[in-house]
Protein backbone atom coordinates (compact mmCIF):
# COMPACT_ATOMS: atom_id res chain seq x y z
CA UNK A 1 -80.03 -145.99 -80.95
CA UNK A 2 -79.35 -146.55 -84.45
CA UNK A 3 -77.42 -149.92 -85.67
CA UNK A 4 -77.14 -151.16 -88.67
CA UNK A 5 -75.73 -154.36 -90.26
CA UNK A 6 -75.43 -153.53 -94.11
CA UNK A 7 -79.28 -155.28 -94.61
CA UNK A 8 -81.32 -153.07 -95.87
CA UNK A 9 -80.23 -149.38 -97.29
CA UNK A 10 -82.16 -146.77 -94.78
CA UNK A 11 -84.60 -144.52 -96.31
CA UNK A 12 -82.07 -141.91 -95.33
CA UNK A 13 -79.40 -143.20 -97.58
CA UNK A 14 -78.08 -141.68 -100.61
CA UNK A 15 -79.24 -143.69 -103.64
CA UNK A 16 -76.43 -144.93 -106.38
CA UNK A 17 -76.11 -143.75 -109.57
CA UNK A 18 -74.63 -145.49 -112.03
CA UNK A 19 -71.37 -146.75 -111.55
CA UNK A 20 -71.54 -145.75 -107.92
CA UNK A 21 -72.02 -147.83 -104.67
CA UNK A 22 -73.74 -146.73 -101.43
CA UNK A 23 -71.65 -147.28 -98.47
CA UNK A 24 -75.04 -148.51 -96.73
CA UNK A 25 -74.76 -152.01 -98.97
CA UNK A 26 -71.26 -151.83 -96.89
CA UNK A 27 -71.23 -155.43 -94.22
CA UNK A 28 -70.77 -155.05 -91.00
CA UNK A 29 -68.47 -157.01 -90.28
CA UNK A 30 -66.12 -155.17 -92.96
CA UNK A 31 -65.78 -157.11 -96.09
CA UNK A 32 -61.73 -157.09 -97.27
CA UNK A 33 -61.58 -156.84 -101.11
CA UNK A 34 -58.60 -156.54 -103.90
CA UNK A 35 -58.30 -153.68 -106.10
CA UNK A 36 -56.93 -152.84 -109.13
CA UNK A 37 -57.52 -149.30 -109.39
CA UNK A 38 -54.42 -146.96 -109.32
CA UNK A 39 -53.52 -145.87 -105.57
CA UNK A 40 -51.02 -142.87 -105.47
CA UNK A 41 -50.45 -141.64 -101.59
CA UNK A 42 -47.86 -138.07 -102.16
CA UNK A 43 -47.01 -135.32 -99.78
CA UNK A 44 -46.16 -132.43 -101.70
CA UNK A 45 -43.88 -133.25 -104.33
CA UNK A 46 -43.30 -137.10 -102.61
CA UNK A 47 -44.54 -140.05 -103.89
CA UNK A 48 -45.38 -142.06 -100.48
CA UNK A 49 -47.17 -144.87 -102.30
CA UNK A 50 -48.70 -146.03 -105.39
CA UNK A 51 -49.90 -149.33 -106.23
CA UNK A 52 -52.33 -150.95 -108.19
CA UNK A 53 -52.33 -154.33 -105.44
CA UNK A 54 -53.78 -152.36 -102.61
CA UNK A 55 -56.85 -153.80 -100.98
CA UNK A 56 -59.93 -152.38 -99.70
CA UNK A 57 -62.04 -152.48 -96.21
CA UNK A 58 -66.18 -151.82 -96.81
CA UNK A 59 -67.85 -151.66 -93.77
CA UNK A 60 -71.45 -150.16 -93.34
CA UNK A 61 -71.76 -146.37 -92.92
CA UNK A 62 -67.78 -145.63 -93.93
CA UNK A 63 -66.07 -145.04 -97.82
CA UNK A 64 -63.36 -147.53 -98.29
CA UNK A 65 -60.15 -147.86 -96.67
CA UNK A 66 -57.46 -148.51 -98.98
CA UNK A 67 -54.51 -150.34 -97.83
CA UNK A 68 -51.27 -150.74 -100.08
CA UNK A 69 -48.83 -153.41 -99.57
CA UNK A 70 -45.16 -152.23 -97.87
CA UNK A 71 -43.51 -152.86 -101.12
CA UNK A 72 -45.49 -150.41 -102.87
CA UNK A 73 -44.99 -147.51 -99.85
CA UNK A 74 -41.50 -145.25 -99.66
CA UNK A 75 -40.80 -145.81 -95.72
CA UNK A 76 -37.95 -143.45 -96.23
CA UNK A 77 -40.28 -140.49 -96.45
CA UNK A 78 -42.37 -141.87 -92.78
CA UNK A 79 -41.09 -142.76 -89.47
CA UNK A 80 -42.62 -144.81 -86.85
CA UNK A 81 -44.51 -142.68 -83.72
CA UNK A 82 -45.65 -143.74 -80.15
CA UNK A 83 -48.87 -144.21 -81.07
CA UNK A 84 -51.03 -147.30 -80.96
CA UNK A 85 -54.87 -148.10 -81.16
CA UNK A 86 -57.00 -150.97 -81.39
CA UNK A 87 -59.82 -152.29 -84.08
CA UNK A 88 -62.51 -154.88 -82.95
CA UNK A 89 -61.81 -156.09 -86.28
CA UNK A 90 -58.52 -156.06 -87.02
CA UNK A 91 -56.16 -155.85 -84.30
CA UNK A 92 -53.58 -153.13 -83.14
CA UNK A 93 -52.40 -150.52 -85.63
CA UNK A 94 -49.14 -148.93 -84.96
CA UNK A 95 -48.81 -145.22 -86.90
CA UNK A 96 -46.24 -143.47 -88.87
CA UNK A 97 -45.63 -139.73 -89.64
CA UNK A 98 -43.81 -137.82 -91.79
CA UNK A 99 -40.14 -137.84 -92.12
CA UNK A 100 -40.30 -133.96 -92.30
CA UNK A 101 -42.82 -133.57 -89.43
CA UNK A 102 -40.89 -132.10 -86.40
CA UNK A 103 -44.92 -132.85 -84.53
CA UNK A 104 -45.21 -136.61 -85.31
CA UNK A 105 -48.74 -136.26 -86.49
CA UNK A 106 -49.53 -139.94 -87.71
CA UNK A 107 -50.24 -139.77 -91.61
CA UNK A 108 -50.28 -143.62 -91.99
CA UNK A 109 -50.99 -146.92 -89.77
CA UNK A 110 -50.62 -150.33 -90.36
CA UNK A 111 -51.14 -153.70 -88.92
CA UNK A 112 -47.87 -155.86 -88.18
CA UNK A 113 -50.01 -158.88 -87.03
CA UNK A 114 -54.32 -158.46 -87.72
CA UNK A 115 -56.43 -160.46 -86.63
CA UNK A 116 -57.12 -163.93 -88.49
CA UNK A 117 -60.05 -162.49 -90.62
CA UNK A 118 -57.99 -159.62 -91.94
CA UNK A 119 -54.70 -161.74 -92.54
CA UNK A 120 -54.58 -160.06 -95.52
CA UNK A 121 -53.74 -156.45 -94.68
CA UNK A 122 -50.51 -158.02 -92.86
CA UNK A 123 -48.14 -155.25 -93.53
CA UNK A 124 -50.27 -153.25 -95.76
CA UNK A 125 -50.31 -149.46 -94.60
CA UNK A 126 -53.10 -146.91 -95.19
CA UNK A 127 -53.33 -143.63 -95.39
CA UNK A 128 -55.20 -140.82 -93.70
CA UNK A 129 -56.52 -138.44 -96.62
CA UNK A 130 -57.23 -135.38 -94.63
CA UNK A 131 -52.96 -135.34 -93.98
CA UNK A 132 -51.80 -136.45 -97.25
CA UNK A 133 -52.81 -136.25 -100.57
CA UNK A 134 -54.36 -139.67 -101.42
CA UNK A 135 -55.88 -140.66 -105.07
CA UNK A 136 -57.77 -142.85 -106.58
CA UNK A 137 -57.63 -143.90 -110.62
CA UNK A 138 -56.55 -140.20 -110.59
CA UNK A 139 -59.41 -138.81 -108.23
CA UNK A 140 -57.93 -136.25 -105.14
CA UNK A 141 -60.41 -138.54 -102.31
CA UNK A 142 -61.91 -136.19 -100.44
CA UNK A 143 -61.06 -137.60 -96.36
CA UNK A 144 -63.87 -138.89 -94.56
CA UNK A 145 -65.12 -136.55 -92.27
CA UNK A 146 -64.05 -136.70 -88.07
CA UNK A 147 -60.50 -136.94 -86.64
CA UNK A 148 -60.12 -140.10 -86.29
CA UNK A 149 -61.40 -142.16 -89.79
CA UNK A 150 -59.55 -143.11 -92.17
CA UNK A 151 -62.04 -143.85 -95.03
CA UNK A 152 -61.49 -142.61 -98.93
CA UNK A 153 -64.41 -140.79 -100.39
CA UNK A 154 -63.90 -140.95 -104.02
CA UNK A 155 -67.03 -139.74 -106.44
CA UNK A 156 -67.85 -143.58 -106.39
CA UNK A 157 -68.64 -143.69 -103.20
CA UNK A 158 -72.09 -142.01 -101.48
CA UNK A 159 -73.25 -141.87 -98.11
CA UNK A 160 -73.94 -140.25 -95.83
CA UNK A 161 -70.87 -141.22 -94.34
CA UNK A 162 -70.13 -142.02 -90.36
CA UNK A 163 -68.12 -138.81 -88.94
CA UNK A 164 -70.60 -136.09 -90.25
CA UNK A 165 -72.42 -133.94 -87.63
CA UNK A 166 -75.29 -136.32 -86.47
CA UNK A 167 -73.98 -139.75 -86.80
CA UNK A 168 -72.24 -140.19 -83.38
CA UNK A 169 -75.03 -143.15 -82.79
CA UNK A 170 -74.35 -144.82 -85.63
């Protein structure tokens, strides 16, 4: 079985360029960091978020997972679904959907109480990119591959990434 703890970069790993970071220099434990980049969240012609506070969870193997402060997200266009789950990491995430969405396919999640360690992403809500349209300094992100991650590939960002065919050990 493969594990990994954000050491050492496997020989398998995509290599950097310039300007770009390898999700394998990722922690594990996640590291929680600010941003300042520009973080627009819009379904269709809705702006759902945007935000230049939002912060950012790097943990080995995934892209980033951008969360954006409450004040900086239009609830009006979400509503709250029956769904719950629960991170090792950060607590339980409750999910919201589209206004619009007669299905109630969860499009967003947040944390109303994390853990400690992630105090920080108290009522911060991310987005899954693969349901909405989620950018970056301008960038469409391209959603991190599997059903259930939530990670923000941007063209900073290289992998290979936890989701893709193959990686179910990691």
């Amino acid at each position: 079985m493969f594990a990994h703890t954000g050491q050492k970069r496997p020989e398998f790993a995509i290599e950097p360029g310039p300007d770009q970071e390898s999700v394998w220099d990722y922690p594990r434990p996640p590291r929680l960091e600010p941003s300042e980049e520009v973080v627009e969240v819009r379904s269709g012609d809705m702006l759902l978020a945007r935000s230049t506070k939002a912060l950012r969870i790097c943990e080995t193997a995934s892209p980033p997972t951008y969360y954006i402060p409450e004040e900086d997200v239009e609830f009006s266009g979400l509503r709250q679904v029956n769904q719950r789950s629960f991170c090792e990491w950060k607590g339980q995430a409750s999910y919201f959907a589209l206004e619009s969405d007669t299905d109630g396919e969860a499009v967003a999640w947040l944390y109303a109480q994390p853990d400690e360690r992630f105090a920080r992403i108290h009522r911060h809500v991310s987005f899954y990119p693969a349901r909405v349209a989620c950018f970056v300094d301008g960038e469409r992100v391209t959603p991190q591959p599997g059903e259930f991650y939530g990670g923000w590939i941007t063209s900073r960002v290289v992998g290979p990434f936890k989701g893709e065919p193959g990686t179910g050990h990691w």
